[in-house]
Protein backbone atom coordinates (compact mmCIF):
# COMPACT_ATOMS: atom_id res chain seq x y z
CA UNK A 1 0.54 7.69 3.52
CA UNK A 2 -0.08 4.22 2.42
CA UNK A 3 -3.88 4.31 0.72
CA UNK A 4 -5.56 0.76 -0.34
CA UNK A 5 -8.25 1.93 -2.58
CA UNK A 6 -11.37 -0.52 -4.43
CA UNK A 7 -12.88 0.84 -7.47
CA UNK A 8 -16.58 -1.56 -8.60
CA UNK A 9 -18.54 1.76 -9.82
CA UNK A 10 -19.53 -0.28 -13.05
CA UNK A 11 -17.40 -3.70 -14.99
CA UNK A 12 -14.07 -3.20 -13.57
CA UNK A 13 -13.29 -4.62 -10.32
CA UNK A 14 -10.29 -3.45 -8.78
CA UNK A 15 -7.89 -2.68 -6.12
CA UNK A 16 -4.72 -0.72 -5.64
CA UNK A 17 -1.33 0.08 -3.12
CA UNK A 18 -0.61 3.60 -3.21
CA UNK A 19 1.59 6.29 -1.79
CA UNK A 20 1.12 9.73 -0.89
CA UNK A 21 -1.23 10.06 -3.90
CA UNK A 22 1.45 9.32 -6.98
CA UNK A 23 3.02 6.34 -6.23
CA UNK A 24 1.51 3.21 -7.44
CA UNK A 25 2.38 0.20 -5.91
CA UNK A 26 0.06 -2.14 -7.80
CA UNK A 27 -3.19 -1.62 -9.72
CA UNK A 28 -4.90 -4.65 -10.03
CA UNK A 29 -7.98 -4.77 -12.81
CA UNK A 30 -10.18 -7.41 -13.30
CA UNK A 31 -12.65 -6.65 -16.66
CA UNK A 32 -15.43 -7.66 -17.63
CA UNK A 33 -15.31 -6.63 -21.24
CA UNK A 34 -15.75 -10.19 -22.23
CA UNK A 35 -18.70 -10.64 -20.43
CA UNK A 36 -20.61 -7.86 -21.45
CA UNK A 37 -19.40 -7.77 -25.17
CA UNK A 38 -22.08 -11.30 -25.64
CA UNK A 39 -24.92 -8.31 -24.77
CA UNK A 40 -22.99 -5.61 -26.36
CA UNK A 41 -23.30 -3.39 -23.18
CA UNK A 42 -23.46 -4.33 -19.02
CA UNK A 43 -26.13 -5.72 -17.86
CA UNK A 44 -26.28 -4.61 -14.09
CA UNK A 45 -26.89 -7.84 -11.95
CA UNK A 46 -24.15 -9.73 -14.05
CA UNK A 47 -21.91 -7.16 -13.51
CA UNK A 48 -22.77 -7.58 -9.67
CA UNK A 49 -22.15 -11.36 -9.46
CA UNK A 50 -18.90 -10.64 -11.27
CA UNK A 51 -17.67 -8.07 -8.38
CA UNK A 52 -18.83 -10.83 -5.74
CA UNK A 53 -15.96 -13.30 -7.49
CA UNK A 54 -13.36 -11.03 -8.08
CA UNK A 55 -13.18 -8.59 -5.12
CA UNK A 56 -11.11 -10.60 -2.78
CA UNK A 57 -8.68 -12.05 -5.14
CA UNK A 58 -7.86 -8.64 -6.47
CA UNK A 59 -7.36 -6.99 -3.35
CA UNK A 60 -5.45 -9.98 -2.21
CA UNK A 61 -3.36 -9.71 -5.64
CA UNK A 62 -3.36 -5.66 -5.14
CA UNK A 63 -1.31 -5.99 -1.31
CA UNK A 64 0.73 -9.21 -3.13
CA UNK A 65 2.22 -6.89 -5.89
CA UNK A 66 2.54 -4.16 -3.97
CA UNK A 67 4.68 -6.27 -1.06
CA UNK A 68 2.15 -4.91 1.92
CA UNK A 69 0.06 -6.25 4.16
CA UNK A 70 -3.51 -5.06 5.88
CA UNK A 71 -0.96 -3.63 8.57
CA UNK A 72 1.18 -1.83 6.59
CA UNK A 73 -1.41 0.16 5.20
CA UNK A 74 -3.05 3.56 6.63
CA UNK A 75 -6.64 4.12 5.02
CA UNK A 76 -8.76 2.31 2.78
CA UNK A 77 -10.48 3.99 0.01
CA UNK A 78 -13.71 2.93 -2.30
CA UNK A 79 -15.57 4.41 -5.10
CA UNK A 80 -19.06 5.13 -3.19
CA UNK A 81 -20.83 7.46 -6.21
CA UNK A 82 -21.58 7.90 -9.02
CA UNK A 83 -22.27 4.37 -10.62
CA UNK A 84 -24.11 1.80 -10.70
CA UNK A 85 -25.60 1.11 -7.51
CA UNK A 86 -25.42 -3.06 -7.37
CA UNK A 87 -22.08 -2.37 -8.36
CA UNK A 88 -20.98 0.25 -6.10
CA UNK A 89 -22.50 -1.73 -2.79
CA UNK A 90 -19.91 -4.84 -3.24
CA UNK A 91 -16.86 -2.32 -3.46
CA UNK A 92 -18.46 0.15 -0.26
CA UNK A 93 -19.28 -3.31 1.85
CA UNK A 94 -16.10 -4.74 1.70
CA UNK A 95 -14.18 -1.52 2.22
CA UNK A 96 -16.39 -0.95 5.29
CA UNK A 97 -16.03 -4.42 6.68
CA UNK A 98 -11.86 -4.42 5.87
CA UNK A 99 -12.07 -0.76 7.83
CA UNK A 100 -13.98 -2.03 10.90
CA UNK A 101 -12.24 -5.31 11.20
CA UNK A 102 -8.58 -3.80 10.98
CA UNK A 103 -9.51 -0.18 12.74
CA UNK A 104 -8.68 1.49 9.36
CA UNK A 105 -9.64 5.37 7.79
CA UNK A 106 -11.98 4.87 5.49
CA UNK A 107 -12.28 7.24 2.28
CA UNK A 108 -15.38 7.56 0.24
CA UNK A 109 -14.25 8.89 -2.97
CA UNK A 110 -16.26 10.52 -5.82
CA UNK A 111 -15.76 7.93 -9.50
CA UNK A 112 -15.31 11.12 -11.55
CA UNK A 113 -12.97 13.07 -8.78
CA UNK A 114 -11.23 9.22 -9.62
CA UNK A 115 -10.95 10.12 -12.97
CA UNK A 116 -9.28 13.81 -12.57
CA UNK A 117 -6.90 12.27 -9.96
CA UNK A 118 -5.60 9.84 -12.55
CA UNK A 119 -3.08 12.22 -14.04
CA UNK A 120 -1.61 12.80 -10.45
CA UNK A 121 -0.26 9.06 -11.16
CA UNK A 122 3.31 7.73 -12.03
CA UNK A 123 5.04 4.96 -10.97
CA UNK A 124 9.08 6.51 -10.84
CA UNK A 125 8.73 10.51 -10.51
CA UNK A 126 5.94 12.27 -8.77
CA UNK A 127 4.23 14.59 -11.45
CA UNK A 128 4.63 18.25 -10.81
CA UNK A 129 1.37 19.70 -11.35
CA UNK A 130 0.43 23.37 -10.66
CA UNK A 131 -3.12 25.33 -10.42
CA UNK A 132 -5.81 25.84 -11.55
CA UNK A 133 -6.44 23.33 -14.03
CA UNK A 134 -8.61 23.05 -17.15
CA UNK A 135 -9.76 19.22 -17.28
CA UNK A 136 -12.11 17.56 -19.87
CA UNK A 137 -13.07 14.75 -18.22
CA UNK A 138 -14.69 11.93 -20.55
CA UNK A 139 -16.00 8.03 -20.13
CA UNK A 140 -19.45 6.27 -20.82
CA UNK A 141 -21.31 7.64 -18.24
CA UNK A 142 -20.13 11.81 -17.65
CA UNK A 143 -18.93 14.75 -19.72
CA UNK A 144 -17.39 17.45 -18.16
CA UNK A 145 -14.63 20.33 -18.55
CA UNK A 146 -13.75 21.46 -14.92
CA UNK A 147 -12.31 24.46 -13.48
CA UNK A 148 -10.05 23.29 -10.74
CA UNK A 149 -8.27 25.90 -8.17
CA UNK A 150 -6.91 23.96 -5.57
CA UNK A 151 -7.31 20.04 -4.52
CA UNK A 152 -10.92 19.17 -4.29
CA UNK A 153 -11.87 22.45 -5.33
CA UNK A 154 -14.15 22.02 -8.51
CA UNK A 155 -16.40 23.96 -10.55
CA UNK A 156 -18.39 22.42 -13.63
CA UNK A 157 -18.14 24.78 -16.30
CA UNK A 158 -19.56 22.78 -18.95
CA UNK A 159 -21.49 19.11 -19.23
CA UNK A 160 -22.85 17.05 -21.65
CA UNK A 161 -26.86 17.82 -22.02
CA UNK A 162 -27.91 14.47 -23.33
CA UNK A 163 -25.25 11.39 -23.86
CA UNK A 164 -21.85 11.28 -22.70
CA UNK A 165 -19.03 10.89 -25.47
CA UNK A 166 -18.47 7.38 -24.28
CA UNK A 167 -22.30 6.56 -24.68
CA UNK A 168 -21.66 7.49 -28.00
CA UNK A 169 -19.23 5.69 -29.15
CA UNK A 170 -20.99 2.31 -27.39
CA UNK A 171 -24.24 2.97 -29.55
CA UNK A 172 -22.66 3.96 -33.00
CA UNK A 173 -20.58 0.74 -32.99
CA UNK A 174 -23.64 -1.01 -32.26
CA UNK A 175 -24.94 0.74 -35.20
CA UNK A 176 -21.84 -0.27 -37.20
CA UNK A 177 -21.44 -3.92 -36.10
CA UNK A 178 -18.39 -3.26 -34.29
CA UNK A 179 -17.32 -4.93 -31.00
CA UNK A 180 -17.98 -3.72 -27.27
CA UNK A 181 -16.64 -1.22 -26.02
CA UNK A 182 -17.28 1.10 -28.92
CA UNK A 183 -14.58 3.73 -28.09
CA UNK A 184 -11.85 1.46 -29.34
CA UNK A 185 -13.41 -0.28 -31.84
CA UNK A 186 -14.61 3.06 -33.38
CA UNK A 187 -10.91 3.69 -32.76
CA UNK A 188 -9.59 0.72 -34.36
CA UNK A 189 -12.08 1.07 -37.67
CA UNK A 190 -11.40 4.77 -37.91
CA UNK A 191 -7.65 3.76 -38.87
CA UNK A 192 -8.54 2.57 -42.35
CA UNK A 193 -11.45 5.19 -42.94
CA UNK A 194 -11.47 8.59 -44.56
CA UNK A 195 -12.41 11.23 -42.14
CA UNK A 196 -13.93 13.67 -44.46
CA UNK A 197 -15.52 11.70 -46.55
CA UNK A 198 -18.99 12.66 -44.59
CA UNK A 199 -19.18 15.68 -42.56
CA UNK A 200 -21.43 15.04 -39.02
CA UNK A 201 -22.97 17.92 -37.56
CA UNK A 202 -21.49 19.51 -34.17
CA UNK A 203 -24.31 21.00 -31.89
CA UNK A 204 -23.98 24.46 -31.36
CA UNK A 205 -24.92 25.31 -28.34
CA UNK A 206 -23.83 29.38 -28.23
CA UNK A 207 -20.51 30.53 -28.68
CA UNK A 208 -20.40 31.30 -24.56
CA UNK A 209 -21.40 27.54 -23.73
CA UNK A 210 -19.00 25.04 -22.60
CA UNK A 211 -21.86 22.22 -22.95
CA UNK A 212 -21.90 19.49 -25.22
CA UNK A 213 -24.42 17.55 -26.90
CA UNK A 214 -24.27 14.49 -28.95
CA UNK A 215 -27.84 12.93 -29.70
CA UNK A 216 -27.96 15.07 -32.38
CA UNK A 217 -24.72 13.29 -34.01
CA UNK A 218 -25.70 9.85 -33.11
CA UNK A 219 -29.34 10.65 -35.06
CA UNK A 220 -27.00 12.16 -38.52
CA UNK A 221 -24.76 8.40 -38.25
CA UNK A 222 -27.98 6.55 -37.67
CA UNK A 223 -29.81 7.98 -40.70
CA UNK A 224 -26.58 7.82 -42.75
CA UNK A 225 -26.62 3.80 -42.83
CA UNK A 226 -29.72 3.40 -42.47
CA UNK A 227 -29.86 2.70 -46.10
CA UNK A 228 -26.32 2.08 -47.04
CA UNK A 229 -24.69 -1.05 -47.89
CA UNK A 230 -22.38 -1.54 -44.68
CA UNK A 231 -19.37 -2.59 -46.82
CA UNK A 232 -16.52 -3.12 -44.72
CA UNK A 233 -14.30 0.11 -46.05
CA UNK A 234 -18.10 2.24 -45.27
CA UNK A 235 -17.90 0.84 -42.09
CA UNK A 236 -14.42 2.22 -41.49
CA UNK A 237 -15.13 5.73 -42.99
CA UNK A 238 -17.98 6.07 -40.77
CA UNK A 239 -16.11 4.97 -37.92
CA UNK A 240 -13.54 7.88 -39.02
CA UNK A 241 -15.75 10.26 -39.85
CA UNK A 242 -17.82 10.19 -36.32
CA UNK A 243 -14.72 10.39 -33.98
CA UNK A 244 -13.54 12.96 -36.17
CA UNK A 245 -16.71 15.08 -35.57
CA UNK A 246 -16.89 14.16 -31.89
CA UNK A 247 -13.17 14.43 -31.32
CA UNK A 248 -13.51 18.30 -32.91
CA UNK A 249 -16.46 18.90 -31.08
CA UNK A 250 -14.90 17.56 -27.51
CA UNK A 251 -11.16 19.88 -28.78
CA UNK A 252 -13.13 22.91 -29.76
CA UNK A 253 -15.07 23.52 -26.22
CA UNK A 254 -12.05 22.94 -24.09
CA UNK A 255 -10.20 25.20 -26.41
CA UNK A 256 -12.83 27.49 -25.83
CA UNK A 257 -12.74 27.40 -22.17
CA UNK A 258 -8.99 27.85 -22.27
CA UNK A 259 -9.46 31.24 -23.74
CA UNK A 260 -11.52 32.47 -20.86
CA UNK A 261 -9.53 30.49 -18.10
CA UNK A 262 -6.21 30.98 -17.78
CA UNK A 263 -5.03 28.32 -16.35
CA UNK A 264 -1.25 27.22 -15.64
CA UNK A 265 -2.35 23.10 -16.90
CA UNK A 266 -4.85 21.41 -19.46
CA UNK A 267 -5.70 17.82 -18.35
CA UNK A 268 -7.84 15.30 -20.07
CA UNK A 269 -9.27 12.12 -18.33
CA UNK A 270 -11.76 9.44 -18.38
CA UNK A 271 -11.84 6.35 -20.32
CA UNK A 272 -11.95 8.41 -23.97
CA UNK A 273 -8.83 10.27 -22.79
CA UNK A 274 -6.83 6.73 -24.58
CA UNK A 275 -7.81 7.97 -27.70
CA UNK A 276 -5.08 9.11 -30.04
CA UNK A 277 -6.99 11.83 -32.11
CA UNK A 278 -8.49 12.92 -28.94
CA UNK A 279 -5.23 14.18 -27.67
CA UNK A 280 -3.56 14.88 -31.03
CA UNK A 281 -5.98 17.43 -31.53
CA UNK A 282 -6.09 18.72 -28.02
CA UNK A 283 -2.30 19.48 -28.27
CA UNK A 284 -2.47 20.71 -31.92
CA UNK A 285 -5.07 23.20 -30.89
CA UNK A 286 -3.44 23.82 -27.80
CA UNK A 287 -0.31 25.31 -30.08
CA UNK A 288 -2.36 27.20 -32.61
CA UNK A 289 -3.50 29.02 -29.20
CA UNK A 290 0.03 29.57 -28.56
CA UNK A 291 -1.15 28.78 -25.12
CA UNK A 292 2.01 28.59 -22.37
CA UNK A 293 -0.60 25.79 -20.72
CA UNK A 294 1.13 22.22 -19.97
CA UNK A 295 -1.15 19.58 -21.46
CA UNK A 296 -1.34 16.39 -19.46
CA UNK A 297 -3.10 13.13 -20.03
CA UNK A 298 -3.02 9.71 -17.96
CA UNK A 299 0.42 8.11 -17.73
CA UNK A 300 -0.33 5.35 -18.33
CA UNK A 301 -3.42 3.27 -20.50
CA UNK A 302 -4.41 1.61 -17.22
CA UNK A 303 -5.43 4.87 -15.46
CA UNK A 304 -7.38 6.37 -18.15
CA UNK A 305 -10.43 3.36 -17.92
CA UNK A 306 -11.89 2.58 -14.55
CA UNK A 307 -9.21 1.72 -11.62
CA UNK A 308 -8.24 2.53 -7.99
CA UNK A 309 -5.36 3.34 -8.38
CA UNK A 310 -6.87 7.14 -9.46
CA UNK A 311 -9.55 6.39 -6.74
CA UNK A 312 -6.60 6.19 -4.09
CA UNK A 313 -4.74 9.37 -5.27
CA UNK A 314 -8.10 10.89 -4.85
CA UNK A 315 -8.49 10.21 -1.36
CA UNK A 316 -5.12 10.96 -0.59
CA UNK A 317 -5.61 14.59 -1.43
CA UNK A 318 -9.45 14.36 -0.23
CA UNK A 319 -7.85 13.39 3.57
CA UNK A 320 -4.96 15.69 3.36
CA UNK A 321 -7.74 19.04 3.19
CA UNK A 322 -9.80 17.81 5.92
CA UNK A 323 -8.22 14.18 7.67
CA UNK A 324 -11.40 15.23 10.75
CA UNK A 325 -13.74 13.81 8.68
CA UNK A 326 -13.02 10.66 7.67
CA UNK A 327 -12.39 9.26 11.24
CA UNK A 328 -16.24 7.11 11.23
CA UNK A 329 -15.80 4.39 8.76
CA UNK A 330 -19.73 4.13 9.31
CA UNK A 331 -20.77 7.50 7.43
CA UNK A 332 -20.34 5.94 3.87
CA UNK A 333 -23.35 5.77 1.81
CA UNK A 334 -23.26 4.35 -1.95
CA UNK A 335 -25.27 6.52 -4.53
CA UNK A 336 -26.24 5.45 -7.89
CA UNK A 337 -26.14 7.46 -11.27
């Protein structure tokens, strides 16, 4: 099954070929990094206008790479929630309108079910992934480890109760002068900084919670400078120190959730799932468990930010459990954050 998917939830536009839920054909992004680093975050309208340029071009680029036409392909799939809503109705209008005007299945797919899917991707060898899953899913805007026993068969376990991971990294490079987006410019300062020079507090939040919180952290890094002469090496040593302590507080819960879920895989996904200590630390702490779990993260750097490729492996799997439903290309709806 041939699946042409659009992903405009937030910045990214984009559109992807792809097969039977692995295979990727193409995955065309267009950022917007640029544009939003002048504000230091996205600005919702401009991000808007920005989808209404792009949309076409990418898809057209998306069926180029991929050597297909409209014809060639069997259902069309677009991000429809969560995100932001401007945003989400230039990727759901054009997917309806491309759906109607070449009698196509149309797939309304879930951003962070998107993000889960994106370790189903490869490009050579279909991955061989068993159930259930353990997945810390991570980005900007959610913050989630999921229990997952079948295809589309979720359960939250534990959430973030105030800002996302990815929120925080956006704000405390704001804090710290650092470029947009924060995760890898946090990322990129961290290199040259001592991680234990200063020792951030990790919300506890009961030793039976799976939850996260990090306002709390954000607070400790924003009274830390406050004060400080922001030499460049201080820069870099905060920079090291905070992903340490979010990195160990992100490790620690899924580690903690392993224990009580024995599962037969460990993914991590999202947009924070690119960063190095991130999965270093999964893996180490995955060992020291002497857990017989396979850890798994995106393939590729492509799949782990915003992109439809992930939103068409999604759907695949979402039509294969119920293909009854997804016969009215009318019934999609777009739903904000």
């Amino acid at each position: 099954m041939l699946i042409l998917a659009i992903e405009t939830s937030c910045d990214e536009t984009s559109a992807a070929v792809v097969e039977n839920g692995w295979k990727v054909h193409s995955n065309i992004i267009a950022s917007q990094v640029e544009i939003h680093a002048k504000t230091g975050g996205v600005i919702p309208e401009v991000a808007a206008r920005e989808h209404v340029l792009k949309i076409i071009p990418v898809i057209d680029q998306a069926l180029k790479e991929a050597n297909k036409t409209l014809n060639d392909i069997d259902a069309i799939a677009v991000t429809s929630h969560p995100g932001l809503i401007s945003s989400l109705l230039i990727g759901t209008n054009t997917a309806s309108t491309l759906a109607l005007l070449n009698n196509k299945i149309l797939i309304p797919v879930n951003h962070i079910h998107g993000h889960i899917y994106s370790n189903w991707l490869s490009v050579e060898n279909p991955r061989k992934i068993k159930f259930p899953i353990l997945i810390l899913t991570v980005s900007g805007g959610h913050n989630e480890i999921i229990y997952m026993k079948d295809h589309h068969e979720f359960e939250i376990i534990g959430e973030t109760r105030d800002d996302a991971a990815g929120e925080a990294f956006d704000k405390v490079a704001r804090m710290l002068g650092l470029g947009y987006p924060g995760g890898p410019e946090i990322a990129k300062a961290a290199k040259s900084g001592n991680p234990k020079k200063i020792k951030f507090p990790i919300a506890n939040l009961g030793k039976n919670s799976f939850d996260f919180s990090f306002s709390g952290l954000k607070t400790a890094v924003l009274y830390e400078i406050k004060q400080k002469d922001k030499t460049q090496q201080y820069i870099c040593d905060i920079a090291s120190c905070f992903q340490e302590a979010v990195t160990e507080a992100l490790s620690q819960k899924l580690i903690l959730a392993a224990q009580k879920y024995k599962v037969e895989e460990i993914h991590l996904a999202g947009g924070v799932s690119a960063n190095i200590e991130l999965r270093e630390k999964i893996i180490r702490k995955i060992q020291e468990l002497d857990s017989k779990s396979t850890f798994r993260h995106p393939e590729h750097i492509s799949y782990c930010t915003d992109n439809a490729a992930m939103i068409a492996s999604a759907a695949y799997f979402q039509y294969k459990k119920n293909p009854e439903k997804y016969k009215e290309w009318r019934n999609i709806i777009a739903k904000p954050n």
